[in-house]
N, C-alpha and C. Protein backbone atom coordinates (compact mmCIF):
# COMPACT_ATOMS: atom_id res chain seq x y z
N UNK A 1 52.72 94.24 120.84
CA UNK A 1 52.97 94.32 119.42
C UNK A 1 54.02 95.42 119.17
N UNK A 2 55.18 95.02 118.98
CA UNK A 2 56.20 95.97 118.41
C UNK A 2 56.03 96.78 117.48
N UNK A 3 56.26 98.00 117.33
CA UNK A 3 56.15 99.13 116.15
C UNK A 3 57.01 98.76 114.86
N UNK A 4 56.26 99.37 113.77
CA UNK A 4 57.38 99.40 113.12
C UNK A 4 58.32 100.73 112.72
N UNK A 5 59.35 100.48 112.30
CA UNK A 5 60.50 101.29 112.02
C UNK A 5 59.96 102.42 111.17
N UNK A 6 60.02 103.80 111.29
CA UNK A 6 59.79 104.84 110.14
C UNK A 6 60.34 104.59 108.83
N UNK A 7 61.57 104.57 108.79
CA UNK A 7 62.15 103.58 107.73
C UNK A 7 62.39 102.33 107.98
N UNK A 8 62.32 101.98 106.77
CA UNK A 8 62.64 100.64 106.58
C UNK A 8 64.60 100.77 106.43
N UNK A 9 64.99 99.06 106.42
CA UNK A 9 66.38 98.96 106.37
C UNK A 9 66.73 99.04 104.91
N UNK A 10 65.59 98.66 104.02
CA UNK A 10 65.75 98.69 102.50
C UNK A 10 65.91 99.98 102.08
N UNK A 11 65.32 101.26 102.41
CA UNK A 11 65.01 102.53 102.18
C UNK A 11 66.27 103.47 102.69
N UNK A 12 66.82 102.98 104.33
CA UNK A 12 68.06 103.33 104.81
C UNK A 12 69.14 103.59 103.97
N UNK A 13 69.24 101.31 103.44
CA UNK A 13 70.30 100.72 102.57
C UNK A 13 70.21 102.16 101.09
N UNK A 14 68.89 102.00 100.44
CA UNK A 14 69.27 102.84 99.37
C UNK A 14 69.64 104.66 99.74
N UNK A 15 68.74 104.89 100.82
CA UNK A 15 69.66 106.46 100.59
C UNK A 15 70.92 106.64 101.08
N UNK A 16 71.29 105.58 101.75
CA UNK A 16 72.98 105.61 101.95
C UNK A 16 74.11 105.52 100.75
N UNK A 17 73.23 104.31 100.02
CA UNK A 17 74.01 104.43 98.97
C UNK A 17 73.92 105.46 97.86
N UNK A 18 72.63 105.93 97.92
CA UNK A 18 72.62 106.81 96.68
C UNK A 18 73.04 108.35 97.32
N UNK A 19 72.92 108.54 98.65
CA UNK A 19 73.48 109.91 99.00
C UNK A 19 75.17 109.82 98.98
N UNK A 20 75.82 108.33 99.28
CA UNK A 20 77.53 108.49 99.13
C UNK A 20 77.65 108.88 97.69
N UNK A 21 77.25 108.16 96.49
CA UNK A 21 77.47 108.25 95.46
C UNK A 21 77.04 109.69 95.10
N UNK A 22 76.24 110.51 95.18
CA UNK A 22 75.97 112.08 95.04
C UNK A 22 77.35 112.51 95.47
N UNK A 23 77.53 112.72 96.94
CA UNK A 23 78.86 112.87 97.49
C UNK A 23 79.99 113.18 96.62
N UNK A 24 80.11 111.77 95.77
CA UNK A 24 81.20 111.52 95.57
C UNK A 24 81.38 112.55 93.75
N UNK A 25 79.74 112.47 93.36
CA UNK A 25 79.92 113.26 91.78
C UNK A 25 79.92 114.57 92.39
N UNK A 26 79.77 115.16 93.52
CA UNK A 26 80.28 117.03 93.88
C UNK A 26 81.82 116.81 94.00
N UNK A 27 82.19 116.00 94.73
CA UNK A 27 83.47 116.05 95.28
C UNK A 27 84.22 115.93 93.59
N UNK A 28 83.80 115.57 92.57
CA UNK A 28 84.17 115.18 91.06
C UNK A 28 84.23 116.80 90.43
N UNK A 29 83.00 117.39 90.50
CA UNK A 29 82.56 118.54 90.02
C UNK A 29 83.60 119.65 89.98
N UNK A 30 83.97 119.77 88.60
CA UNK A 30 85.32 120.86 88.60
C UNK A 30 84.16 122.17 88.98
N UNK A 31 83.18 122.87 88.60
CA UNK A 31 82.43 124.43 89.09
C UNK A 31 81.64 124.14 90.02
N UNK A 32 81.88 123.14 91.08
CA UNK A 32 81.38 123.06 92.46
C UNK A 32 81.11 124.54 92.69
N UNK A 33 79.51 125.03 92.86
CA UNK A 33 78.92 126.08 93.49
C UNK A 33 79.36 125.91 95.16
N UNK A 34 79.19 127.09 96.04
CA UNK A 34 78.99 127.30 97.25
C UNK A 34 77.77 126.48 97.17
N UNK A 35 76.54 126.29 96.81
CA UNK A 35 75.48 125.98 96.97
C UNK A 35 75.27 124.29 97.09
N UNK A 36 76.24 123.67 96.19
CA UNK A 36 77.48 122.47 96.10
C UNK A 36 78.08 121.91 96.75
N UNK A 37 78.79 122.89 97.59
CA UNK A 37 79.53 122.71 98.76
C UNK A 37 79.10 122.31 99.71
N UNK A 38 77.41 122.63 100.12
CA UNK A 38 76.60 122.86 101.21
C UNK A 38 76.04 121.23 100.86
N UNK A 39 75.72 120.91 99.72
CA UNK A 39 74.97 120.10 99.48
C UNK A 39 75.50 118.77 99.73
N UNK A 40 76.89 119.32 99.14
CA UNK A 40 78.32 117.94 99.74
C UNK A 40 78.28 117.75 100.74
N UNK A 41 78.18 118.46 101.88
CA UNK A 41 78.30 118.20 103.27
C UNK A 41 76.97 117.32 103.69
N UNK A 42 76.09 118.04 103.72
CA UNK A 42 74.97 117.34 104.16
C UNK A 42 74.72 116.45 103.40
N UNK A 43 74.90 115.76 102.25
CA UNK A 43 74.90 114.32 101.40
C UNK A 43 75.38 113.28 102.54
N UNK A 44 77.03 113.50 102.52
CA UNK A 44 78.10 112.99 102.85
C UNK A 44 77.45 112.29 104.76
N UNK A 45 77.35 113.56 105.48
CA UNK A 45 76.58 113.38 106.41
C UNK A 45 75.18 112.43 106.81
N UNK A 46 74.35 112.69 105.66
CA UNK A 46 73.30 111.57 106.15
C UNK A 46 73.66 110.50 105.41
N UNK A 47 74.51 110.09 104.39
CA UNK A 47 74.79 108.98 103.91
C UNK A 47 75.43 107.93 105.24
N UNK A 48 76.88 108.58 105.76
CA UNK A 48 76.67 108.11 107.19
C UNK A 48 76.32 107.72 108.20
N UNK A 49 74.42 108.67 108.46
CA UNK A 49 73.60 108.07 109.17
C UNK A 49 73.18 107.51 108.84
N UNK A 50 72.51 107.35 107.88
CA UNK A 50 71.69 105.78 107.10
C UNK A 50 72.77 104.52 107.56
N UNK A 51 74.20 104.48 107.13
CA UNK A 51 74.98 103.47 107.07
C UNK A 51 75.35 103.39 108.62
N UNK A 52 75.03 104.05 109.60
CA UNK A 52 74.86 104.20 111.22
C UNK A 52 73.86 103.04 111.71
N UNK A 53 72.57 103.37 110.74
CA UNK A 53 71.33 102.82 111.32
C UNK A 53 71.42 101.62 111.14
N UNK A 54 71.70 101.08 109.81
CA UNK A 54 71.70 99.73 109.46
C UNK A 54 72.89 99.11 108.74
N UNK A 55 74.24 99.82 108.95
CA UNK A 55 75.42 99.06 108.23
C UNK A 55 75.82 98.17 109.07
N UNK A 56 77.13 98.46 108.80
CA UNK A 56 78.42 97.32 109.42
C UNK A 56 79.30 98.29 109.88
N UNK A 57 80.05 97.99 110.68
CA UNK A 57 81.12 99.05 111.04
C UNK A 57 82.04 99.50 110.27
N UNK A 58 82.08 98.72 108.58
CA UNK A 58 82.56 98.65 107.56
C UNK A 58 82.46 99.95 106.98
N UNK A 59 80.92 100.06 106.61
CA UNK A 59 80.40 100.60 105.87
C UNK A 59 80.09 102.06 106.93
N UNK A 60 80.13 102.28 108.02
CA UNK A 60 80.41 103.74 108.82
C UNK A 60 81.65 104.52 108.75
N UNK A 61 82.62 103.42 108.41
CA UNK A 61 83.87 104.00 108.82
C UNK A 61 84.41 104.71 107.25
N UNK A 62 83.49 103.74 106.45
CA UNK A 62 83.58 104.86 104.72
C UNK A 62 82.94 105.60 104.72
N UNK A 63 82.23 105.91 105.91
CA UNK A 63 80.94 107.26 105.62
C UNK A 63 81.75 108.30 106.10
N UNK A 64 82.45 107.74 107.52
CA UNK A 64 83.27 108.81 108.51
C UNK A 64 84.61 109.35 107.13
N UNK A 65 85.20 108.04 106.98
CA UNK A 65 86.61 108.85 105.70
C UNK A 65 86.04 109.87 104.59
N UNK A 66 84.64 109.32 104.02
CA UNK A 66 84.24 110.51 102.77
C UNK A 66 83.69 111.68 103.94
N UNK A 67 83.39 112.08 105.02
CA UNK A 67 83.31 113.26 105.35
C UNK A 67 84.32 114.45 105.72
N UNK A 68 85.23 112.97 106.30
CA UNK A 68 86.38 113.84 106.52
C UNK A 68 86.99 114.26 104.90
N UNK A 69 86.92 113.48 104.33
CA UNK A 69 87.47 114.07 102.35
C UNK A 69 86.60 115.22 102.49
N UNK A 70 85.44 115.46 102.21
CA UNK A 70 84.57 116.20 101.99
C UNK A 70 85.27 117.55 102.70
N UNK A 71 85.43 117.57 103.99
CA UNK A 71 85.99 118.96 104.87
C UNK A 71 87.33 118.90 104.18
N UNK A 72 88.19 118.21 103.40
CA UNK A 72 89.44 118.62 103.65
C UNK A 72 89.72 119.23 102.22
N UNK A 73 88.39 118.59 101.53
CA UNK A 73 88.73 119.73 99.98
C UNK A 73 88.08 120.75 100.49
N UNK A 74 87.09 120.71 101.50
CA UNK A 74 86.48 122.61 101.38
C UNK A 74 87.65 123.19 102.02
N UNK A 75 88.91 122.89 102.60
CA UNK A 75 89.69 123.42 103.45
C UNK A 75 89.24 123.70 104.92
N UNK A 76 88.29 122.78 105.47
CA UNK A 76 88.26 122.31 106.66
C UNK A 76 89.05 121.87 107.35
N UNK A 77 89.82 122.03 108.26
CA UNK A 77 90.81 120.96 108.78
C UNK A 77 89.87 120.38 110.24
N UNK A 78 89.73 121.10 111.11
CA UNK A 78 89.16 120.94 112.22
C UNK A 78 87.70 119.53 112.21
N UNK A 79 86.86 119.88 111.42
CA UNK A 79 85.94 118.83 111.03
C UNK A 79 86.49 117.63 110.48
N UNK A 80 87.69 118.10 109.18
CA UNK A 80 88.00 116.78 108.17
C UNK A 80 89.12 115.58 109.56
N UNK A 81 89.35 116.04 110.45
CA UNK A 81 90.30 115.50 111.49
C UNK A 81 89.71 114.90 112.24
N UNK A 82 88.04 115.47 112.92
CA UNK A 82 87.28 114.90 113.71
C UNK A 82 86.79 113.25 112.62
N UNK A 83 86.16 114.20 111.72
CA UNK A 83 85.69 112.27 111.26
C UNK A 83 86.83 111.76 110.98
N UNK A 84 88.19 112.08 110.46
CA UNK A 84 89.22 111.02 110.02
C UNK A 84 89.42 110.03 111.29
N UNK A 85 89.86 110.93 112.62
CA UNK A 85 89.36 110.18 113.70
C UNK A 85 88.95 109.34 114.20
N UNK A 86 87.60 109.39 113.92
CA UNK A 86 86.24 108.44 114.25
C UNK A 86 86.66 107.00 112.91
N UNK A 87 87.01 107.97 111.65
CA UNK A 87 87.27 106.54 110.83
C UNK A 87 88.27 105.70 111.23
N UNK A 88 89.36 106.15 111.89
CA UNK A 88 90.42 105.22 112.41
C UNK A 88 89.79 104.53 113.74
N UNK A 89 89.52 105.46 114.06
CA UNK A 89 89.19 104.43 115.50
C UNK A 89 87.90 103.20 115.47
N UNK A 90 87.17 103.31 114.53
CA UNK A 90 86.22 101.86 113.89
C UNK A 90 86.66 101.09 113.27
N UNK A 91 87.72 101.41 112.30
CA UNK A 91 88.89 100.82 111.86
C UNK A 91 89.25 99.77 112.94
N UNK A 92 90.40 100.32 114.19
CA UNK A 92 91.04 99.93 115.07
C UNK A 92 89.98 99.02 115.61
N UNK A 93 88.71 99.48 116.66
CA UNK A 93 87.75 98.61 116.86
C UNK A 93 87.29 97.66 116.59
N UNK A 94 87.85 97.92 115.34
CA UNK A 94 86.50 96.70 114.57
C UNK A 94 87.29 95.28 113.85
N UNK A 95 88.73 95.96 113.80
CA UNK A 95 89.48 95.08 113.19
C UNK A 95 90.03 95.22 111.49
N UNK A 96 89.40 96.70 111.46
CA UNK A 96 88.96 96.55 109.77
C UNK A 96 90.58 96.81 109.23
N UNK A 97 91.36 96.11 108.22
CA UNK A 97 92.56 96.58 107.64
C UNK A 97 92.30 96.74 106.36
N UNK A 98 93.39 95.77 105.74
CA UNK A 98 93.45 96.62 104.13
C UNK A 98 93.83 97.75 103.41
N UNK A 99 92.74 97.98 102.40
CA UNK A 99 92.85 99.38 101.84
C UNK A 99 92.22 100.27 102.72
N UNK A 100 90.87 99.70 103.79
CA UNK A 100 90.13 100.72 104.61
C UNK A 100 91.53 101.58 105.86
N UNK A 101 92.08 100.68 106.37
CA UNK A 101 92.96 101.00 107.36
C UNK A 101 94.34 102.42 106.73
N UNK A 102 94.20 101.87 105.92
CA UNK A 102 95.32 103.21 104.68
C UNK A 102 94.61 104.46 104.73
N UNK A 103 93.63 103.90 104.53
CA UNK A 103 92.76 104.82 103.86
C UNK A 103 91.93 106.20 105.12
N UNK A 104 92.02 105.35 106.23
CA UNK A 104 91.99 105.91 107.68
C UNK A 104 93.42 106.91 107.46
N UNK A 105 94.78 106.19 107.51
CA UNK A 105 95.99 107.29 108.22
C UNK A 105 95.87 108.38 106.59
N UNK A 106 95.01 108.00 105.52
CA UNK A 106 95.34 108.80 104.34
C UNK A 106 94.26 109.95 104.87
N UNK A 107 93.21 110.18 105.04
CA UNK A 107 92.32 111.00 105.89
C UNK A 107 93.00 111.64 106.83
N UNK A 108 93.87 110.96 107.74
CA UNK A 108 94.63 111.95 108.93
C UNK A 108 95.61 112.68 108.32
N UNK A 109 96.07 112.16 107.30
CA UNK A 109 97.54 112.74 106.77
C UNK A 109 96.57 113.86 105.82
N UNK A 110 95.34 113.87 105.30
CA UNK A 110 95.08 115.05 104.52
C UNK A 110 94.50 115.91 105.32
N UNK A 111 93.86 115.49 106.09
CA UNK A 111 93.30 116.70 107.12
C UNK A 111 94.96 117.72 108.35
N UNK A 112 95.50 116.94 108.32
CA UNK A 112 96.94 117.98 109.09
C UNK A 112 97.67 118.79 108.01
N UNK A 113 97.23 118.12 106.40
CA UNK A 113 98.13 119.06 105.60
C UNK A 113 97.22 120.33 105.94
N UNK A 114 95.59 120.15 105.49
CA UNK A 114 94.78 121.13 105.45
C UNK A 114 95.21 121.96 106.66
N UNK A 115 95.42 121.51 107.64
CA UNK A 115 95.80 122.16 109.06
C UNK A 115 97.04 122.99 108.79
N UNK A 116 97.79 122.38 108.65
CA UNK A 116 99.16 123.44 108.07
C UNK A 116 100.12 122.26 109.73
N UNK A 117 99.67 121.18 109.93
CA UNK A 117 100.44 120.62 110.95
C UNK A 117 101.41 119.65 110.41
N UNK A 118 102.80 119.68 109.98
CA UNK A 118 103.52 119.18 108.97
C UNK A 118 103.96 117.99 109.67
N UNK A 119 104.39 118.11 111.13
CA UNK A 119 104.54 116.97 112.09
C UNK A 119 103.76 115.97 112.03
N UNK A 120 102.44 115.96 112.12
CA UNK A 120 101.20 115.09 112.02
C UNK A 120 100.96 114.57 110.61
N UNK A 121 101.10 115.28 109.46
CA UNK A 121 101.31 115.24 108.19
C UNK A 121 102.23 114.18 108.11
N UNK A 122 103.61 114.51 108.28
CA UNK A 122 104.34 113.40 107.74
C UNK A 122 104.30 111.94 108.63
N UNK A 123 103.53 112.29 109.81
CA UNK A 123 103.67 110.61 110.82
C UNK A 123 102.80 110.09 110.24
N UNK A 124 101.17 111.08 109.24
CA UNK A 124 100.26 109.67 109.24
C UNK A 124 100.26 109.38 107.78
N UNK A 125 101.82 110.40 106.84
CA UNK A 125 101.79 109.24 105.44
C UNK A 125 102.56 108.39 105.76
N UNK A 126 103.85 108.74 106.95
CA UNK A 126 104.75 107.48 106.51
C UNK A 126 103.39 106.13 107.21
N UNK A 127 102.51 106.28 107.90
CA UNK A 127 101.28 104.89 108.44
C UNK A 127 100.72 105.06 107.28
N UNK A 128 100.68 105.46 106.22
CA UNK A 128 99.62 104.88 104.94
C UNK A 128 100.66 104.60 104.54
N UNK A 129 101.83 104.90 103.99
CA UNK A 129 102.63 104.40 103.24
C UNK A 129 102.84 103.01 103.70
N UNK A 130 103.09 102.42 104.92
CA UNK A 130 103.17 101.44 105.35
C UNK A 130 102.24 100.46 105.56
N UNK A 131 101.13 101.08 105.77
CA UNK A 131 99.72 100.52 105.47
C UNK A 131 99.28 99.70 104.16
N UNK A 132 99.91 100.85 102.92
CA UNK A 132 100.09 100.42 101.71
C UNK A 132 100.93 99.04 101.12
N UNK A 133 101.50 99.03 101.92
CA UNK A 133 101.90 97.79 101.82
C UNK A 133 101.17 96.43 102.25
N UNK A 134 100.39 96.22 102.96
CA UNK A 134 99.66 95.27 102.80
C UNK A 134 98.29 95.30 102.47
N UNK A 135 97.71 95.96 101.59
CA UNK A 135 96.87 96.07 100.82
C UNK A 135 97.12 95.13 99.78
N UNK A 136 95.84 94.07 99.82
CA UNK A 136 96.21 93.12 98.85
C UNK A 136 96.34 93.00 97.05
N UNK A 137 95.35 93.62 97.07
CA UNK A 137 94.42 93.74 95.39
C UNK A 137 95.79 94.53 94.87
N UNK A 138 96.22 94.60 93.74
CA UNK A 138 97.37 95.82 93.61
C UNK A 138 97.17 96.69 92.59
N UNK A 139 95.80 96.55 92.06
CA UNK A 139 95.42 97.88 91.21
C UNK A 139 94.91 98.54 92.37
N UNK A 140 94.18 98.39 94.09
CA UNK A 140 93.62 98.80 94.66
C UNK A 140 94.73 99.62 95.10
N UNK A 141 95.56 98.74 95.59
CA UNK A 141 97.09 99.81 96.12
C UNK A 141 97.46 100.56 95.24
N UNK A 142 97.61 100.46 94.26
CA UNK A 142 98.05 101.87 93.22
C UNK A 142 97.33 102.78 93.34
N UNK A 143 95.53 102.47 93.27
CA UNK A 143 94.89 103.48 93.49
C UNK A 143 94.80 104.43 94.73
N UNK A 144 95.66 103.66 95.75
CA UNK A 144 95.46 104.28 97.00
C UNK A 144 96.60 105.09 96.93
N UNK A 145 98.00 104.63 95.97
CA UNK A 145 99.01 105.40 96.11
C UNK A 145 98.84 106.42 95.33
N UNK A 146 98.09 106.57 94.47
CA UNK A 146 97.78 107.52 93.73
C UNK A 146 96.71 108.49 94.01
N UNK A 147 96.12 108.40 95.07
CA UNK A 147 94.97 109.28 96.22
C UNK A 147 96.50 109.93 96.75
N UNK A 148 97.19 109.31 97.72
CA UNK A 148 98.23 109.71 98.62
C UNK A 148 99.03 110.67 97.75
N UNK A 149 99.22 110.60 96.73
CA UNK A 149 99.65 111.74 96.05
C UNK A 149 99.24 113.21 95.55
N UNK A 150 97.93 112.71 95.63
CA UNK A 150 97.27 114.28 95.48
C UNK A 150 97.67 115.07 97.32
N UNK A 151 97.83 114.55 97.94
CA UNK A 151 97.93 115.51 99.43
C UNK A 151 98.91 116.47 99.41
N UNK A 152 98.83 118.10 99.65
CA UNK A 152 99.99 118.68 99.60
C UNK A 152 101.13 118.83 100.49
N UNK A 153 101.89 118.21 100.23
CA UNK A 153 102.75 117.85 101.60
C UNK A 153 104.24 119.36 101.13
């Protein structure tokens, strides 16, 4: 008789989604506390594992890009580079393009600004910029060109 799971996949499914969406209202929060900051991380983080346990490689590789966001507004570079990383390379793996695949070299290109690495910076906007181009939806591409613009290059 097989065990069952501590969690369930239903329970996974919701704290993944409801810990990205937390995530995403700190990362919003103009008087983000230190206390905020802490809370962003570890959101961002188990939202990931939940979407580990029972996603799609889809849905990991948006967990991996919002962590790496997450390190690259605290001015992380070193962390925000490791998950941008991991998001490209599930990307690549998996086949995933689109807006996700942009949205991978837009993670590398913000984590090398954070770095102060201008070389790496400009190779992975001109790959979103180009990326951007076949992004289908075209309010989605605006929105992505309009992410790519907040990076300080």
């Amino acid at each position: 008789m097989s065990e069952e799971p501590l969690i369930s996949k239903k329970v996974h499914e919701r704290l993944a989604k409801d810990l990205f969406n937390l995530t995403w209202s700190l990362l919003d929060k103009e008087d983000r506390t230190k206390d905020d900051d802490l809370k962003m991380i570890h959101a961002a983080h188990a939202s990931c594992y939940h979407w580990g346990e029972i996603g799609t490689p889809l849905q990991f590789e948006r967990g991996e890009w919002q962590i790496s966001r997450v390190y690259a507004v605290l001015g992380r570079s070193e962390p925000a580079l490791f998950h941008a990383k991991n998001c490209l390379e599930t990307c690549e793996k998996n086949a995933i393009g689109d807006f996700d695949i942009a949205f991978a070299f837009e993670a590398l290109a913000r984590a090398y600004a954070v770095e102060g690495d201008e070389t790496n910076l400009a190779k992975y906007m001109a790959k979103a910029k180009d990326a951007a181009k076949r992004i289908k939806d075209e309010g989605t591409k605006n929105y992505f060109l309009s992410e790519l613009k907040t990076i300080d290059v």
